[in-house]
PDB file of N, CA and C in Angstrom:
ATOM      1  N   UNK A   1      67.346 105.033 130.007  1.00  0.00           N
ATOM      2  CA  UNK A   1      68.762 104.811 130.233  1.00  0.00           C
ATOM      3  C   UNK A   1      69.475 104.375 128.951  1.00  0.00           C
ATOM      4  N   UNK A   2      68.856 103.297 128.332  1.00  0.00           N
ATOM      5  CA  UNK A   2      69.560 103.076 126.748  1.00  0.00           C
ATOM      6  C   UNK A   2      69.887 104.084 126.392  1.00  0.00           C
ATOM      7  N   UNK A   3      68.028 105.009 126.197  1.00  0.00           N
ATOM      8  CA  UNK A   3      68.515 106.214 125.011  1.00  0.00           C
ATOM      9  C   UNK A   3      69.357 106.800 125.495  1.00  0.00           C
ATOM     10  N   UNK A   4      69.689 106.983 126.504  1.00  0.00           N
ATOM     11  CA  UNK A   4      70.980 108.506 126.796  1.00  0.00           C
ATOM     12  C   UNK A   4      72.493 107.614 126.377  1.00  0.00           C
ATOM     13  N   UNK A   5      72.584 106.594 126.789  1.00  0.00           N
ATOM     14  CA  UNK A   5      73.817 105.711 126.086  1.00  0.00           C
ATOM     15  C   UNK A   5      73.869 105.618 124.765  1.00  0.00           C
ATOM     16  N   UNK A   6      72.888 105.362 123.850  1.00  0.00           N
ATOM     17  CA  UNK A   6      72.848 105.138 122.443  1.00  0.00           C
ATOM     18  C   UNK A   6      73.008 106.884 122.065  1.00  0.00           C
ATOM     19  N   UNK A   7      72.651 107.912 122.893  1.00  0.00           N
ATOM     20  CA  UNK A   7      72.389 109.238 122.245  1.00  0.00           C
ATOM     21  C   UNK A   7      73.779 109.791 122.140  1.00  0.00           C
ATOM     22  N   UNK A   8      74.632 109.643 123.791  1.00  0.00           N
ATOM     23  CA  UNK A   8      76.153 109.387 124.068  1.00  0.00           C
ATOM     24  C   UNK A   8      77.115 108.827 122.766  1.00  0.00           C
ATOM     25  N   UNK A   9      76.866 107.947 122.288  1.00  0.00           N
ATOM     26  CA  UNK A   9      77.866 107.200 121.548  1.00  0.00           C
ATOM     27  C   UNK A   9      77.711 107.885 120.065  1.00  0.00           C
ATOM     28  N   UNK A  10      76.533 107.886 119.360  1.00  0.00           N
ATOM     29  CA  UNK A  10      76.002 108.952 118.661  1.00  0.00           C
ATOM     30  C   UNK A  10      76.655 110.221 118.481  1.00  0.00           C
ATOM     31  N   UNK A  11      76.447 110.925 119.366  1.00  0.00           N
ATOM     32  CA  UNK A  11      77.152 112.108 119.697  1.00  0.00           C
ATOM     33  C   UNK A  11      78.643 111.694 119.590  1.00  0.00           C
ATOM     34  N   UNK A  12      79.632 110.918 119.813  1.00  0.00           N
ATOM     35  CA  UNK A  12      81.056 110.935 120.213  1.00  0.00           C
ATOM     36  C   UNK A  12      81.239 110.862 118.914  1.00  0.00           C
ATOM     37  N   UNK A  13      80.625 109.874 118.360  1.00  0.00           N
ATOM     38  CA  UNK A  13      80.760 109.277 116.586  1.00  0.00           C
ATOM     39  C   UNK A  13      80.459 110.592 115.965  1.00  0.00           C
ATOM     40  N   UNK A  14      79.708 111.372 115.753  1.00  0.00           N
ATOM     41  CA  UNK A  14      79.401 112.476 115.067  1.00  0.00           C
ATOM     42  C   UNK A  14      80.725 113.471 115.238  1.00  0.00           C
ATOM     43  N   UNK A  15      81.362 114.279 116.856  1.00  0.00           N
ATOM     44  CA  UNK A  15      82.087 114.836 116.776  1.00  0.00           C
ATOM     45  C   UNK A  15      83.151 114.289 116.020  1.00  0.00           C
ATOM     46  N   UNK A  16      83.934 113.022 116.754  1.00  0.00           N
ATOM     47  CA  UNK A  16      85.270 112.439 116.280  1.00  0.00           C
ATOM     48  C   UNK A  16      85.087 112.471 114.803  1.00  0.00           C
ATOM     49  N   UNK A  17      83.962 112.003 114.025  1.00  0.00           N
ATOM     50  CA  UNK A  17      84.210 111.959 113.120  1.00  0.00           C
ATOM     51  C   UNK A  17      83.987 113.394 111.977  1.00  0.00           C
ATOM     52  N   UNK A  18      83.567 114.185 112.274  1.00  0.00           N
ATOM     53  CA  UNK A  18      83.681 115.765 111.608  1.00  0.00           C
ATOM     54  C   UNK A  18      84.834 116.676 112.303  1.00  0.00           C
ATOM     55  N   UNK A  19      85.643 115.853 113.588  1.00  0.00           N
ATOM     56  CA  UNK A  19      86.841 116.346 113.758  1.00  0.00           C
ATOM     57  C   UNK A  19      87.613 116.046 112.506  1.00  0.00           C
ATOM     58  N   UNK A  20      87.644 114.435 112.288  1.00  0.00           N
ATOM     59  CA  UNK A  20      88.625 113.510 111.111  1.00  0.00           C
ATOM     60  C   UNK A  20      88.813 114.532 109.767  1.00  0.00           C
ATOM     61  N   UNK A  21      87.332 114.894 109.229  1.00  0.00           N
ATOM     62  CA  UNK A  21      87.343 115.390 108.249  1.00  0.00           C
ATOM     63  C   UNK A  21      88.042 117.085 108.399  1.00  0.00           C
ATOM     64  N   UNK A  22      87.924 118.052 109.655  1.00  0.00           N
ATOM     65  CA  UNK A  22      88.283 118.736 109.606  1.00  0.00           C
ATOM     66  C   UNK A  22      90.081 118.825 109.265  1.00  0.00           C
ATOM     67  N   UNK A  23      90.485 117.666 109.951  1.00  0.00           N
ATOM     68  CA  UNK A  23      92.191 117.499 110.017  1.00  0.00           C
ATOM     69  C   UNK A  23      92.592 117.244 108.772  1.00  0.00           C
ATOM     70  N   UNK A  24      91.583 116.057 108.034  1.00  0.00           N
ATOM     71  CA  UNK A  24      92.054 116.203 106.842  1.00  0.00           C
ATOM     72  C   UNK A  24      91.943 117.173 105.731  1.00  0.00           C
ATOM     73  N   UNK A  25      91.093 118.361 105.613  1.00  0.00           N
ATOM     74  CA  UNK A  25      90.715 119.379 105.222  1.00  0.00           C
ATOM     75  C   UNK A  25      92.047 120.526 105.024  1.00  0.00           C
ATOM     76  N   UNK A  26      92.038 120.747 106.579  1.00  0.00           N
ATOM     77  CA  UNK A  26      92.854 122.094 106.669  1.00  0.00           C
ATOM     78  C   UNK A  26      94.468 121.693 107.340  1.00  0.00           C
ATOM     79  N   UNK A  27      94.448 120.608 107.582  1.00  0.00           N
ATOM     80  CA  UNK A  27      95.253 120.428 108.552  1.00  0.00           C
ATOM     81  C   UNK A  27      96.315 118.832 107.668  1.00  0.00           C
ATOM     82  N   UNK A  28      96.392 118.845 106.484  1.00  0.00           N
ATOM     83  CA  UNK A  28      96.500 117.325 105.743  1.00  0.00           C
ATOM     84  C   UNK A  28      97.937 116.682 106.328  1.00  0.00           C
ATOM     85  N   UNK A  29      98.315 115.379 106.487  1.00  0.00           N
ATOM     86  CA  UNK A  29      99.638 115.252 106.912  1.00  0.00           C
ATOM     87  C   UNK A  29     100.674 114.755 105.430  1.00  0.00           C
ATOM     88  N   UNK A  30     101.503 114.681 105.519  1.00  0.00           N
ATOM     89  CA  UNK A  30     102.423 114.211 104.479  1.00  0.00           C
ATOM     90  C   UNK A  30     102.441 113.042 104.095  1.00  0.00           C
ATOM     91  N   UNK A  31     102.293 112.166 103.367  1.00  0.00           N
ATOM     92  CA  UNK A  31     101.986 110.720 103.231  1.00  0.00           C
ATOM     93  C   UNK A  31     103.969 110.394 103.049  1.00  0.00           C
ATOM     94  N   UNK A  32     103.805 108.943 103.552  1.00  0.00           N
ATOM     95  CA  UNK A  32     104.649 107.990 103.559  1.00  0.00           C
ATOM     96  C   UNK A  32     103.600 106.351 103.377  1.00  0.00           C
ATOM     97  N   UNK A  33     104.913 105.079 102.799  1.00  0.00           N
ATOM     98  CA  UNK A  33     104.192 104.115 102.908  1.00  0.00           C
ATOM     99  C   UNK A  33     105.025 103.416 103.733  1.00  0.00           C
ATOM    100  N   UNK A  34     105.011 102.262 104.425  1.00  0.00           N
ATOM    101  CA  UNK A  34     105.860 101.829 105.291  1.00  0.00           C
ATOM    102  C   UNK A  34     107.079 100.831 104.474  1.00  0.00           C
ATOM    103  N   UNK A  35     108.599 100.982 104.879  1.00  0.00           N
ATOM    104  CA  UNK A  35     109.084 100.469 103.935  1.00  0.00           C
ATOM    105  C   UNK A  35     109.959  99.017 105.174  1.00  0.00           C
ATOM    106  N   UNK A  36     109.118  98.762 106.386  1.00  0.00           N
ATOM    107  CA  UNK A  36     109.565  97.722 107.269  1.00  0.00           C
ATOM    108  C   UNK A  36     109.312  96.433 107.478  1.00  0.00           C
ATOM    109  N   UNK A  37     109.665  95.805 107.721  1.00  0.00           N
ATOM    110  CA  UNK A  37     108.637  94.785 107.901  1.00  0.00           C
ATOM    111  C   UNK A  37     110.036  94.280 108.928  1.00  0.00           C
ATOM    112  N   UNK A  38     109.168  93.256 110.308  1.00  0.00           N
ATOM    113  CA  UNK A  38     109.940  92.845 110.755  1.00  0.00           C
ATOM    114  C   UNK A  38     110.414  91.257 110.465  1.00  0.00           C
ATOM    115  N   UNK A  39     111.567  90.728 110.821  1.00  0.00           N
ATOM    116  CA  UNK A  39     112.511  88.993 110.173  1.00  0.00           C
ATOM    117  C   UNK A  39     111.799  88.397 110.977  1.00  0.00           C
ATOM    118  N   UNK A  40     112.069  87.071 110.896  1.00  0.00           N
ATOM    119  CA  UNK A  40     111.937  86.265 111.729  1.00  0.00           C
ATOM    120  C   UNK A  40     112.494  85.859 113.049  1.00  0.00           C
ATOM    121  N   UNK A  41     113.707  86.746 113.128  1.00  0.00           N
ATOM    122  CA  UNK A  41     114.138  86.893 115.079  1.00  0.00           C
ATOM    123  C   UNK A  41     113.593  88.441 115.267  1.00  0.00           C
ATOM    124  N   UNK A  42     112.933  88.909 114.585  1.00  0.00           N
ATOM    125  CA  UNK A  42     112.263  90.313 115.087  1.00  0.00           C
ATOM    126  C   UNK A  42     113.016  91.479 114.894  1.00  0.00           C
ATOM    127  N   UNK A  43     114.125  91.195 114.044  1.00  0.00           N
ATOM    128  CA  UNK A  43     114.769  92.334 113.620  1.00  0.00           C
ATOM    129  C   UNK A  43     113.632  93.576 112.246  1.00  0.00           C
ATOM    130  N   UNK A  44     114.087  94.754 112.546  1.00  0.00           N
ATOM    131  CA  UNK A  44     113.353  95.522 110.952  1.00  0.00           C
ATOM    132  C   UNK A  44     113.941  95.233 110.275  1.00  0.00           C
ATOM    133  N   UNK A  45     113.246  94.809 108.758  1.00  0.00           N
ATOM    134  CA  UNK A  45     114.638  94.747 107.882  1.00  0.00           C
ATOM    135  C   UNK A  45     113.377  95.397 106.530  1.00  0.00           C
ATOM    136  N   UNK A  46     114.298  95.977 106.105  1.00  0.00           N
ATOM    137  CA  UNK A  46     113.675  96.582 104.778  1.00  0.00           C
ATOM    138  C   UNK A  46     112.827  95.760 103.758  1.00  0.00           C
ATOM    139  N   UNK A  47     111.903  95.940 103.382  1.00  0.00           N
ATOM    140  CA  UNK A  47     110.720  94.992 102.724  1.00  0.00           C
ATOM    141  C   UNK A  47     111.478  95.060 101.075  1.00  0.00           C
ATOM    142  N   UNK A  48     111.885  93.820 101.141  1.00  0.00           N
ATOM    143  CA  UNK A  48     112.096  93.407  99.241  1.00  0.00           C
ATOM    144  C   UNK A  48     111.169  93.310  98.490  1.00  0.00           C
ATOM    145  N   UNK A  49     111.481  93.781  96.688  1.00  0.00           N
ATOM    146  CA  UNK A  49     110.791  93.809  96.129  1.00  0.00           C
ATOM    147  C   UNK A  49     109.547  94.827  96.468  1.00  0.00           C
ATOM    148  N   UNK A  50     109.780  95.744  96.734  1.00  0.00           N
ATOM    149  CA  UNK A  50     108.631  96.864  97.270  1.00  0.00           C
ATOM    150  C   UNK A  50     109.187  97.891  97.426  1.00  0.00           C
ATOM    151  N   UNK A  51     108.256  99.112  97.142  1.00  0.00           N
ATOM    152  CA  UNK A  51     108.525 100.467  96.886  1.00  0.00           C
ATOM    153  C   UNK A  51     108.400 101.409  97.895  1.00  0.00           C
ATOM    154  N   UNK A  52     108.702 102.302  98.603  1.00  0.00           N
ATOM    155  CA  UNK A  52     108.255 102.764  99.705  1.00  0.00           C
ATOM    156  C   UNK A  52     108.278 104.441  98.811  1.00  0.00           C
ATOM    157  N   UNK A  53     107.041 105.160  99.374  1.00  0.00           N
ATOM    158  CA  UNK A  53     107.226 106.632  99.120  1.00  0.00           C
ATOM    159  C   UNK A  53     106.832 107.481 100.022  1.00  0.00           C
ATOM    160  N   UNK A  54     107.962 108.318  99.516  1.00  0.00           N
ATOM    161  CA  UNK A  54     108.225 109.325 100.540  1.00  0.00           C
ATOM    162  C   UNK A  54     107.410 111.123 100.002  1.00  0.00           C
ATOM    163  N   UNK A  55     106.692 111.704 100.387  1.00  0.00           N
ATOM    164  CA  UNK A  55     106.110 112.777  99.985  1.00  0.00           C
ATOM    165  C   UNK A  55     106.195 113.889 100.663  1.00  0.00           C
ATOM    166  N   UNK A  56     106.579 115.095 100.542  1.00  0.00           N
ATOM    167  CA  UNK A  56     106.693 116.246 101.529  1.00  0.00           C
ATOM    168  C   UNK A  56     106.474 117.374 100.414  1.00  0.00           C
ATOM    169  N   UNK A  57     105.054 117.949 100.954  1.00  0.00           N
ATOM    170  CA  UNK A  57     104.656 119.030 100.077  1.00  0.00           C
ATOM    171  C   UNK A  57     104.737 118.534  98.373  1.00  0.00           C
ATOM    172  N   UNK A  58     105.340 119.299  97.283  1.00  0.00           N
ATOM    173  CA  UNK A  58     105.519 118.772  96.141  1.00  0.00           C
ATOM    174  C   UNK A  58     106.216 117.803  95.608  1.00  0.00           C
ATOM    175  N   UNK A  59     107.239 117.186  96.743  1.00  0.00           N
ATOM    176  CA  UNK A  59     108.246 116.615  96.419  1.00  0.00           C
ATOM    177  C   UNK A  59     108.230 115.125  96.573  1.00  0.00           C
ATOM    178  N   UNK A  60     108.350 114.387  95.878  1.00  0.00           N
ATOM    179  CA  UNK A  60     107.974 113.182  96.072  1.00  0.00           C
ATOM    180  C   UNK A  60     109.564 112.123  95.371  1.00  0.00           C
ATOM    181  N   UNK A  61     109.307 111.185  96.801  1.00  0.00           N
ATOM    182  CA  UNK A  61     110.933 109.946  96.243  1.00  0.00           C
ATOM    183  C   UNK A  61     110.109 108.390  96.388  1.00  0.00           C
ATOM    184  N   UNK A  62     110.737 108.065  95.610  1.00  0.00           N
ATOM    185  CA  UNK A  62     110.442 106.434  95.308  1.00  0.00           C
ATOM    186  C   UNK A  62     111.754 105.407  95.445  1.00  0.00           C
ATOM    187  N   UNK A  63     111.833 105.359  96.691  1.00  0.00           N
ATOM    188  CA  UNK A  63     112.706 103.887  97.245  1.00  0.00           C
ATOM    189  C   UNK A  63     112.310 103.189  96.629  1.00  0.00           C
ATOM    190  N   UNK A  64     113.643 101.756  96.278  1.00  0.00           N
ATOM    191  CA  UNK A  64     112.690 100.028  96.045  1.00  0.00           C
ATOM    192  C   UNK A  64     114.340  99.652  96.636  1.00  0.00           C
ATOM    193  N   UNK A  65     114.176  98.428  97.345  1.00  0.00           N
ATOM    194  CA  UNK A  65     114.639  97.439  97.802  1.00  0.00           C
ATOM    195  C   UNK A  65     114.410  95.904  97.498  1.00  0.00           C
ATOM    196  N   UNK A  66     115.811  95.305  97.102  1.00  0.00           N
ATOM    197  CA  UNK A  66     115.873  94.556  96.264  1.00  0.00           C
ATOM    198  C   UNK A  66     116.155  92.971  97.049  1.00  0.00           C
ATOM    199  N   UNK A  67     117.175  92.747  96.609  1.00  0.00           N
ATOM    200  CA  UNK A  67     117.682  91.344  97.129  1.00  0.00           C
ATOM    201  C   UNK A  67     118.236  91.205  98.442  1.00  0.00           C
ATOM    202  N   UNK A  68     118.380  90.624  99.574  1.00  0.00           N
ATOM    203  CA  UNK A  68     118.936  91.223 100.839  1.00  0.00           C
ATOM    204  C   UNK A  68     118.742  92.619 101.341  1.00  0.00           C
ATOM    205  N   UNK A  69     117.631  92.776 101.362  1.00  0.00           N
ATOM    206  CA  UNK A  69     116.781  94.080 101.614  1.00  0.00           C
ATOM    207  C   UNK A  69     117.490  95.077 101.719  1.00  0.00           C
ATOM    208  N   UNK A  70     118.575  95.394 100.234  1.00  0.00           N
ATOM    209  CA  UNK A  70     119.434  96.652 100.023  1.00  0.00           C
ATOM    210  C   UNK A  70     118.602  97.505  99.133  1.00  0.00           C
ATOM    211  N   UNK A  71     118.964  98.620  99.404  1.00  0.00           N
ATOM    212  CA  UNK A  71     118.723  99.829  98.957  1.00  0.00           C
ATOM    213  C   UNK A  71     118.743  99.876  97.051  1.00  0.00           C
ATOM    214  N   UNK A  72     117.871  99.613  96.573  1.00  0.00           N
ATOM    215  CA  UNK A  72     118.724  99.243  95.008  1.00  0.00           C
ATOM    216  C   UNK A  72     118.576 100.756  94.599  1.00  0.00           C
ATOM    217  N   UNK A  73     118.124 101.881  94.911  1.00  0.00           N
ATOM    218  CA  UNK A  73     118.347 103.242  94.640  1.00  0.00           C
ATOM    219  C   UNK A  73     117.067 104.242  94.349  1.00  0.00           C
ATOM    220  N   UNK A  74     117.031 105.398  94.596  1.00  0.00           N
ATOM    221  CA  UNK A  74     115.962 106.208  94.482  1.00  0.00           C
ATOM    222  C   UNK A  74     115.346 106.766  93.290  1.00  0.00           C
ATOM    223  N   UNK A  75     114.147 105.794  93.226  1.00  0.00           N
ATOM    224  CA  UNK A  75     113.739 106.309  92.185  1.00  0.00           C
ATOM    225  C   UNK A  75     113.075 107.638  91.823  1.00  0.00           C
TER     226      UNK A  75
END
């Protein structure tokens, strides 16, 4: 009874994980970094002093947010 549970989990770990690699292979997604963070009454507010990037195919933008989590411009 173990072995068929230990053989089970084995098996799930093996597919899921040569699925992972397949997606990232042929299938890659667009990277972003997160540019949120939530306040202290739980509002989002844009993360100061930090860069957020944005990537789609060749094209790549570099946010930074500054003092009062404004937009200081695209780098």
């Amino acid at each position: 009874m173990k072995k068929n549970i230990f053989l089970l989990f084995i098996s799930i770990f093996i597919t899921l994980s040569s699925l992972e690699i397949l997606v990232r292979i042929y299938f890659p997604q667009e990277l972003t970094t997160p540019f949120r963070v939530y306040g202290k009454d739980g509002l989002l507010l844009n993360d100061k002093n930090n860069e957020a990037i944005h990537q789609f195919e060749e094209r790549k933008i570099k946010c930074g947010f500054g003092y009062y989590h404004l937009l200081q411009g695209v780098l």
